[in-house]
Protein backbone atom coordinates (compact mmCIF):
# COMPACT_ATOMS: atom_id res chain seq x y z
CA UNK A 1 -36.81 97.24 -25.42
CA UNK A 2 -34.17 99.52 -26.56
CA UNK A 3 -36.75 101.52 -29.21
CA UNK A 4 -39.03 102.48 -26.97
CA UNK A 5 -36.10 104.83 -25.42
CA UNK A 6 -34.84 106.01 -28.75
CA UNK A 7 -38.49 106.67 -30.27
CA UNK A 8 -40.60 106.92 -27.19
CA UNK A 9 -42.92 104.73 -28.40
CA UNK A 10 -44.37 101.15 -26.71
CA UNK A 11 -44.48 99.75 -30.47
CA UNK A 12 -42.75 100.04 -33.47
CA UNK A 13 -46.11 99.86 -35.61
CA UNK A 14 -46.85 103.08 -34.17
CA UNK A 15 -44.09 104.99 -36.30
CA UNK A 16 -44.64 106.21 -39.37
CA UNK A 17 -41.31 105.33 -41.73
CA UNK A 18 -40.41 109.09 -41.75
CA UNK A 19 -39.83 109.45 -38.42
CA UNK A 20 -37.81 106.61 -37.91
CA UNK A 21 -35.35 107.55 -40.80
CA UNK A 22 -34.87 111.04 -39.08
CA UNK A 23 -33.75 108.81 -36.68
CA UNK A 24 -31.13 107.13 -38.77
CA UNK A 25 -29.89 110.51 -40.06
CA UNK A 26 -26.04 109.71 -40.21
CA UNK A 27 -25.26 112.13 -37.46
CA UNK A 28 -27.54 109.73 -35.07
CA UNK A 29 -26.91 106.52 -35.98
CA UNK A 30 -24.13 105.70 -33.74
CA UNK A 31 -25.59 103.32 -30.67
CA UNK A 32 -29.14 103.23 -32.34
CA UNK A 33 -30.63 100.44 -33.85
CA UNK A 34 -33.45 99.74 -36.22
CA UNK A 35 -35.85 97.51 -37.38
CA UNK A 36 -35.57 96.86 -40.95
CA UNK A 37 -38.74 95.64 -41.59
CA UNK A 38 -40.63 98.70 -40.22
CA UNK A 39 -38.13 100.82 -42.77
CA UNK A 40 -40.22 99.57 -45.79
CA UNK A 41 -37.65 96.63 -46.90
CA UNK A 42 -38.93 93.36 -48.58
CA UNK A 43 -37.14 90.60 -46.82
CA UNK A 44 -38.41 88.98 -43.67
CA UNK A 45 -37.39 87.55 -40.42
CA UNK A 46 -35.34 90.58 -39.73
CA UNK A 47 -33.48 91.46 -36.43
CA UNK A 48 -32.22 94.62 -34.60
CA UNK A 49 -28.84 95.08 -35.67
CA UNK A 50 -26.31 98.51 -35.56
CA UNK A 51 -26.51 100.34 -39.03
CA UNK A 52 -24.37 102.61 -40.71
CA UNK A 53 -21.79 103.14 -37.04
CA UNK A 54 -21.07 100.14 -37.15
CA UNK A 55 -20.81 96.20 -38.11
CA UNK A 56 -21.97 92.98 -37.09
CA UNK A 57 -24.43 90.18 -37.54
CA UNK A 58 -27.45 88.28 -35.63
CA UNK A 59 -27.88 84.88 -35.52
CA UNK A 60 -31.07 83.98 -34.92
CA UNK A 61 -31.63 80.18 -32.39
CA UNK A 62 -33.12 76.88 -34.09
CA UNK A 63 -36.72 76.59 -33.20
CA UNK A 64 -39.09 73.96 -34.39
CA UNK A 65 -36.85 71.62 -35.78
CA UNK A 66 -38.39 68.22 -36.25
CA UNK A 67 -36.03 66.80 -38.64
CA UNK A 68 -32.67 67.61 -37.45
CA UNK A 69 -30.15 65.62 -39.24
CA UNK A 70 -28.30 62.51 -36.71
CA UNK A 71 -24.78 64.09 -37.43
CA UNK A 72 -24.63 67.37 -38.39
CA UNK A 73 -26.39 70.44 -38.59
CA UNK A 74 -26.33 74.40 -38.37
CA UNK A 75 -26.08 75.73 -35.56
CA UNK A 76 -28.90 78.96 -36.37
CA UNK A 77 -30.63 78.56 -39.43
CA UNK A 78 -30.86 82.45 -40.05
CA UNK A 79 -28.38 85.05 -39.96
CA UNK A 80 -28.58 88.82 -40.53
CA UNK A 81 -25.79 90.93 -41.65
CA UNK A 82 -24.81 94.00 -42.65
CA UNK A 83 -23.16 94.68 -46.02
CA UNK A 84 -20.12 96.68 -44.12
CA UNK A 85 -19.48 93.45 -41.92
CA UNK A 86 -17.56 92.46 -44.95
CA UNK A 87 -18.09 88.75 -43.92
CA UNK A 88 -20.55 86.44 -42.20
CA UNK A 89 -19.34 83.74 -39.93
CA UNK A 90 -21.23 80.77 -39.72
CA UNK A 91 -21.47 77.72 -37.40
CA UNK A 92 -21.89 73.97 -38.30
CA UNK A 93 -22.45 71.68 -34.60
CA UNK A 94 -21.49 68.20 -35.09
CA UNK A 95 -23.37 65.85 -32.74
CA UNK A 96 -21.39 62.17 -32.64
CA UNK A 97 -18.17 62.03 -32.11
CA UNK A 98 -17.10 60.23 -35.15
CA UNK A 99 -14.92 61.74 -38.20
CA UNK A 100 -17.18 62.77 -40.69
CA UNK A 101 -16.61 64.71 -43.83
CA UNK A 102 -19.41 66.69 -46.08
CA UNK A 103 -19.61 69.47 -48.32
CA UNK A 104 -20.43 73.14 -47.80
CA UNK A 105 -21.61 75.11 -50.30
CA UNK A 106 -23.81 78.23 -50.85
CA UNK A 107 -26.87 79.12 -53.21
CA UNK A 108 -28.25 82.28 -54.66
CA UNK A 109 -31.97 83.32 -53.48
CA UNK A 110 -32.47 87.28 -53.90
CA UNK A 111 -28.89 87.49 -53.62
CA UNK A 112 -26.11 86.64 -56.55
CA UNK A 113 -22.55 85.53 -56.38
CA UNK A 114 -20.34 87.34 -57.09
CA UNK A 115 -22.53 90.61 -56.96
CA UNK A 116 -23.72 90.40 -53.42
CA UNK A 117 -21.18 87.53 -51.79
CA UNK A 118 -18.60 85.37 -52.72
CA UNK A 119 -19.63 81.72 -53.43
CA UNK A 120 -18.00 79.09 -51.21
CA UNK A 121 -17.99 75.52 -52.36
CA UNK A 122 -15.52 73.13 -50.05
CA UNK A 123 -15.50 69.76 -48.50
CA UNK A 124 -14.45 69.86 -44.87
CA UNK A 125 -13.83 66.65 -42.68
CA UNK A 126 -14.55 67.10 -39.17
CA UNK A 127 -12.39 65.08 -36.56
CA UNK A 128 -13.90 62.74 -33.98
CA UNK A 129 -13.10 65.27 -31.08
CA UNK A 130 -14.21 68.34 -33.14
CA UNK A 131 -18.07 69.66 -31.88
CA UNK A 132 -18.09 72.87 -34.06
CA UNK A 133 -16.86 74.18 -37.44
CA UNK A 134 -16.77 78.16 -37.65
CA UNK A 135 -16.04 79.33 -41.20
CA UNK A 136 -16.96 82.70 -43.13
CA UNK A 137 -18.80 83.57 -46.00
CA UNK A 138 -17.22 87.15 -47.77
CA UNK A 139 -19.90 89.89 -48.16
CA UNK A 140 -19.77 92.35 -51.21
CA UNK A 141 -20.29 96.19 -49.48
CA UNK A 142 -21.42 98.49 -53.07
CA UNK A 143 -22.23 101.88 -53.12
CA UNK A 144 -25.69 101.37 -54.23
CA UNK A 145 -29.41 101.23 -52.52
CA UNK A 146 -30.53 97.74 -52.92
CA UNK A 147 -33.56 95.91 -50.63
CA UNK A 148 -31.98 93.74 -48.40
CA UNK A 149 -31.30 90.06 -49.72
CA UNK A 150 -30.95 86.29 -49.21
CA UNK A 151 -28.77 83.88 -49.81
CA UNK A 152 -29.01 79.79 -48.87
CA UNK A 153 -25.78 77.31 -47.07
CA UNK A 154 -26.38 73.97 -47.49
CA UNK A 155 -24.71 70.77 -46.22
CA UNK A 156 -24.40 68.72 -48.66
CA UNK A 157 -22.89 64.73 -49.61
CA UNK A 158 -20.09 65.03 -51.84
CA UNK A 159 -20.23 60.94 -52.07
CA UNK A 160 -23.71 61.41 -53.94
CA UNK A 161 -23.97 61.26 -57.72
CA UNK A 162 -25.68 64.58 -57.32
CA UNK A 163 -23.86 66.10 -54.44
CA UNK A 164 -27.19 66.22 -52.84
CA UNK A 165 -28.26 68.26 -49.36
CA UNK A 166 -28.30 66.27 -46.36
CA UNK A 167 -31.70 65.35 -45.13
CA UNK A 168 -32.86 67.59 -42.08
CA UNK A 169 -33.93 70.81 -41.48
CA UNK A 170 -31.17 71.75 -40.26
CA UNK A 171 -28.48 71.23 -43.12
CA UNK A 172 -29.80 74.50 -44.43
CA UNK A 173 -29.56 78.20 -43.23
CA UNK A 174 -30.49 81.34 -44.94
CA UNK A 175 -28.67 84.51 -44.86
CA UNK A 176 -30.16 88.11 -44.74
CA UNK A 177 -27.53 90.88 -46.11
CA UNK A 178 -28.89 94.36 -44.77
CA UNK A 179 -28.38 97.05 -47.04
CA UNK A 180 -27.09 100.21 -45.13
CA UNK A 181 -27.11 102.37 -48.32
CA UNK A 182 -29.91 105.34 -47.90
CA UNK A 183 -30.19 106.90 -51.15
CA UNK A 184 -31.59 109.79 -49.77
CA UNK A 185 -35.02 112.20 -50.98
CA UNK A 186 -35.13 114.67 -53.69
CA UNK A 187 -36.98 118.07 -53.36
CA UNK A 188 -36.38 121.63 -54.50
CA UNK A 189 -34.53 123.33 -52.10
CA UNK A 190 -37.54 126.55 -52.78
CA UNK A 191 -41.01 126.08 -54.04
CA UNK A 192 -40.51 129.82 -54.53
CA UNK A 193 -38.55 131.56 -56.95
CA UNK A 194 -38.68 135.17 -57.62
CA UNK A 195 -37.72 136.50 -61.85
CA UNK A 196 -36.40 139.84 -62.19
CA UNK A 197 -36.79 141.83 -65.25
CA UNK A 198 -33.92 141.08 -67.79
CA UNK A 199 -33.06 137.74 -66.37
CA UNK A 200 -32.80 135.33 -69.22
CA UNK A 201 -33.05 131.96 -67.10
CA UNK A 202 -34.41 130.68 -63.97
CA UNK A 203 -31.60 128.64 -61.50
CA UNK A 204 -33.68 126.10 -59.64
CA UNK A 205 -31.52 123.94 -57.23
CA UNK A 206 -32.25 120.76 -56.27
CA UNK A 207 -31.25 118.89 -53.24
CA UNK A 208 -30.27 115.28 -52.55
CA UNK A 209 -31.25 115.14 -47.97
CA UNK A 210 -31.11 112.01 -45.58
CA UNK A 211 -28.69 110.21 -47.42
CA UNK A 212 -26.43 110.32 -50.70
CA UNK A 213 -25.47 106.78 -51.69
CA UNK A 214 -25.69 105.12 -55.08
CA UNK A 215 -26.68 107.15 -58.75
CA UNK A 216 -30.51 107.85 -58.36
CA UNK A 217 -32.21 109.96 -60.79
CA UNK A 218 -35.65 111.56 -61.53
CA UNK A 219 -37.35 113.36 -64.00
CA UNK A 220 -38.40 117.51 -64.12
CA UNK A 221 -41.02 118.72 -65.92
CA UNK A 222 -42.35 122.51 -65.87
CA UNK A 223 -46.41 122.93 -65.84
CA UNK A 224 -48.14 125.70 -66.51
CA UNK A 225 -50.54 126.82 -63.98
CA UNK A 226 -53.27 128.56 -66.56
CA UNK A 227 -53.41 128.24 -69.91
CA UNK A 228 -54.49 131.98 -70.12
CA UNK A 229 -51.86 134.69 -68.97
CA UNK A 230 -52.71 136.62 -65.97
CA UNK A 231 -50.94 138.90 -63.00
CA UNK A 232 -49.84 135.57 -61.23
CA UNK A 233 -49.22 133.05 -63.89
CA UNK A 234 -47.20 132.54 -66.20
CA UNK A 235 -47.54 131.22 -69.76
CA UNK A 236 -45.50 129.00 -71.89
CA UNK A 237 -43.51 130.32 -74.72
CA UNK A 238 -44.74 133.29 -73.47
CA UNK A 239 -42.97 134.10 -70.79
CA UNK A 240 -40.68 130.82 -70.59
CA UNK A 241 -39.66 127.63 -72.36
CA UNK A 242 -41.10 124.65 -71.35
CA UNK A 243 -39.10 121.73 -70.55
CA UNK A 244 -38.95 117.78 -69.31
CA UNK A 245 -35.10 116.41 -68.80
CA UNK A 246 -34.04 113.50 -66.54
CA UNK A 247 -31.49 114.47 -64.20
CA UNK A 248 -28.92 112.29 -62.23
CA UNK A 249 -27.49 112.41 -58.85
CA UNK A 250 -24.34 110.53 -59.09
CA UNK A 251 -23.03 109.03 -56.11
CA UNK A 252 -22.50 111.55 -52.87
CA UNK A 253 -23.78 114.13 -54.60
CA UNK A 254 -26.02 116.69 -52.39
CA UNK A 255 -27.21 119.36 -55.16
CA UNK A 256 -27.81 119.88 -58.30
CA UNK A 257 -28.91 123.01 -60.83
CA UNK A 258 -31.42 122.87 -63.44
CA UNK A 259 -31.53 126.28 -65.46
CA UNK A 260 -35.18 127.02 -67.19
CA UNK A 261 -34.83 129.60 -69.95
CA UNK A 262 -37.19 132.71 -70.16
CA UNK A 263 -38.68 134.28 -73.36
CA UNK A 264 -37.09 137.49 -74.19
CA UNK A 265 -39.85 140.19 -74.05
CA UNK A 266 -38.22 142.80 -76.22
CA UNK A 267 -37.65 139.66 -78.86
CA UNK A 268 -41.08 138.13 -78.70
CA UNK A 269 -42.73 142.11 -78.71
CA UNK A 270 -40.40 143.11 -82.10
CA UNK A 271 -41.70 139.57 -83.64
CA UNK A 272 -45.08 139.84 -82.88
CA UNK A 273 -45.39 143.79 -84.12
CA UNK A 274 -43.85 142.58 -87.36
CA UNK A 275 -46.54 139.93 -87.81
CA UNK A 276 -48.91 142.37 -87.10
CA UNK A 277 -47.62 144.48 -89.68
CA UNK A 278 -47.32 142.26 -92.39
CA UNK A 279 -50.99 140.83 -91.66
CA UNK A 280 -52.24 144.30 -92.00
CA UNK A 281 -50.90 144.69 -95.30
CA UNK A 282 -52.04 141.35 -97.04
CA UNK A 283 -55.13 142.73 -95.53
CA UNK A 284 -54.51 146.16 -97.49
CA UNK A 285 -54.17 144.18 -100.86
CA UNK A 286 -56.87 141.75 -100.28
CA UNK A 287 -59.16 144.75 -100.04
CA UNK A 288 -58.07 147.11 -103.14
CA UNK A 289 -57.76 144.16 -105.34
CA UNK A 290 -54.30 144.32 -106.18
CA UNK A 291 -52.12 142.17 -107.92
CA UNK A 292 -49.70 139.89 -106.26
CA UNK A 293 -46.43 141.24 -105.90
CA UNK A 294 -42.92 139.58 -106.53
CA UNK A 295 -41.44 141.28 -103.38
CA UNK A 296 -41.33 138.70 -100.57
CA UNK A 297 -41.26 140.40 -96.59
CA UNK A 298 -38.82 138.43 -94.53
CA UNK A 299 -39.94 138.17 -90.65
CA UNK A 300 -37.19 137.53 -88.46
CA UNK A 301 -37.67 137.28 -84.70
């Protein structure tokens, strides 16, 4: 199989979902394909298709069909494709040669019209001579991360008070869009940052890697690592202001700066020497009994 020469490995249980999306880092994608399941996505009966390089679709063959319908019928009952393939061509075999006419339409699963495709409802009449019927479903390509979803094409009898399916199991197919959007991991781009003397904020920078599609956000939060002060901590509203903001990546973008203020020392030192001050000398009163006076001490810091 073509993985085991792009990850060296016999089986694709035996990588871990990091290591295969280094793999399908845009700058390797081209020629390399992937197995969508093994990437962490929800939907199943998945197939190894080109991502991100390049379009196209899988159809997977009929197996196990018991009930196939006497006239017509699909001609794969699942087909995978990805969101850039823009469409999804599918293929309805019909098995007498006698004119017959039905209705095609399609049906949401995981997948909505118009959000994810465009809904096709039409009632086709196939000659005596025809075999096959090729027609196309539209695919919606968005900007933004989504698992990978489902939709359902049915045959169906428009002569029937309720437009009903065809019987068989093979007047239905499903259809599997593959998301190619890779939002990408956030991480500071330094667990380390050094503060000068006389610096009255912090710059911390924050990087978007692997990928930049779609708006993702995340929260920040600063945590103190002692609640005492000492040589190699630092202390809220001490030496900095706390904070917890949401930030936003919006689509494509790689970086973003978050700027934590820090206390000023000369400030905080004035205020707290004033406080001092002015505690000492309510002290003073208490002690010599002294009447209240009207003066009132204004502490600014």
């Amino acid at each position: 199989m073509l993985y085991k020469y792009i990850l060296e490995v016999d089986d694709l249980k035996d990588v871990d979902t990091i290591t295969l999306f280094n793999c399908l880092k845009p700058d390797q994608l081209l020629e390399r394909f992937a197995y969508r399941r093994q990437a962490g996505m929800n939907s199943q009966h998945k197939d190894f298709i080109k991502l991100k390089g390049s379009k196209g679709q899988v159809e997977s063959a009929v197996k196990n069909v018991q009930n196939e319908n006497d006239i017509v019928g699909f001609k794969c009952l699942h087909y995978s494709v990805t969101e850039s393939n823009g469409t999804v061509e599918v293929t309805i075999v019909k098995k007498r040669k006698i004119e017959y006419t039905f209705g095609i339409r399609t049906r949401d699963l995981t997948a909505t019209a118009p959000k994810d495709y465009q809904t096709e409802d039409k009632i086709v009449t196939m000659k005596a001579n025809e075999i096959e019927l090729k027609f196309n479903v539209p695919i919606v390509d968005d900007e933004e991360w989504e698992p990978d979803l489902d939709f359902a094409i049915e045959i169906y009898d428009p002569s029937s008070a309720e437009a009903d399916i065809l019987p068989g199991d093979d007047t239905k197919c499903v259809v599997t869009i593959l998301d190619e959007d890779f939002p990408g991991t956030i991480g500071f781009e330094s667990t380390d940052v050094l503060v000068q003397k006389g610096m009255k904020e912090i710059v911390v920078v924050i990087k978007r890697e692997n990928g930049s599609d779609g708006t993702i956000s995340c929260m920040i939060k600063t945590d103190a690592i002692a609640e005492k002060k000492t040589p190699n901590s630092a202390v809220e509203f001490d030496d900095y202001c706390p904070m917890m903001n949401k930030i936003t990546f919006p689509h494509s973008e790689t970086e973003l700066r978050v700027a934590i203020p820090l206390v000023d020392k000369k400030v905080s030192d004035i205020g707290e020497k004033m406080i001092e001050e002015t505690d000492k000398l309510d002290e003073n009163k208490d002690e010599e009994g002294e009447e209240e006076s009207d003066e009132e001490v204004d502490v600014m810091f």
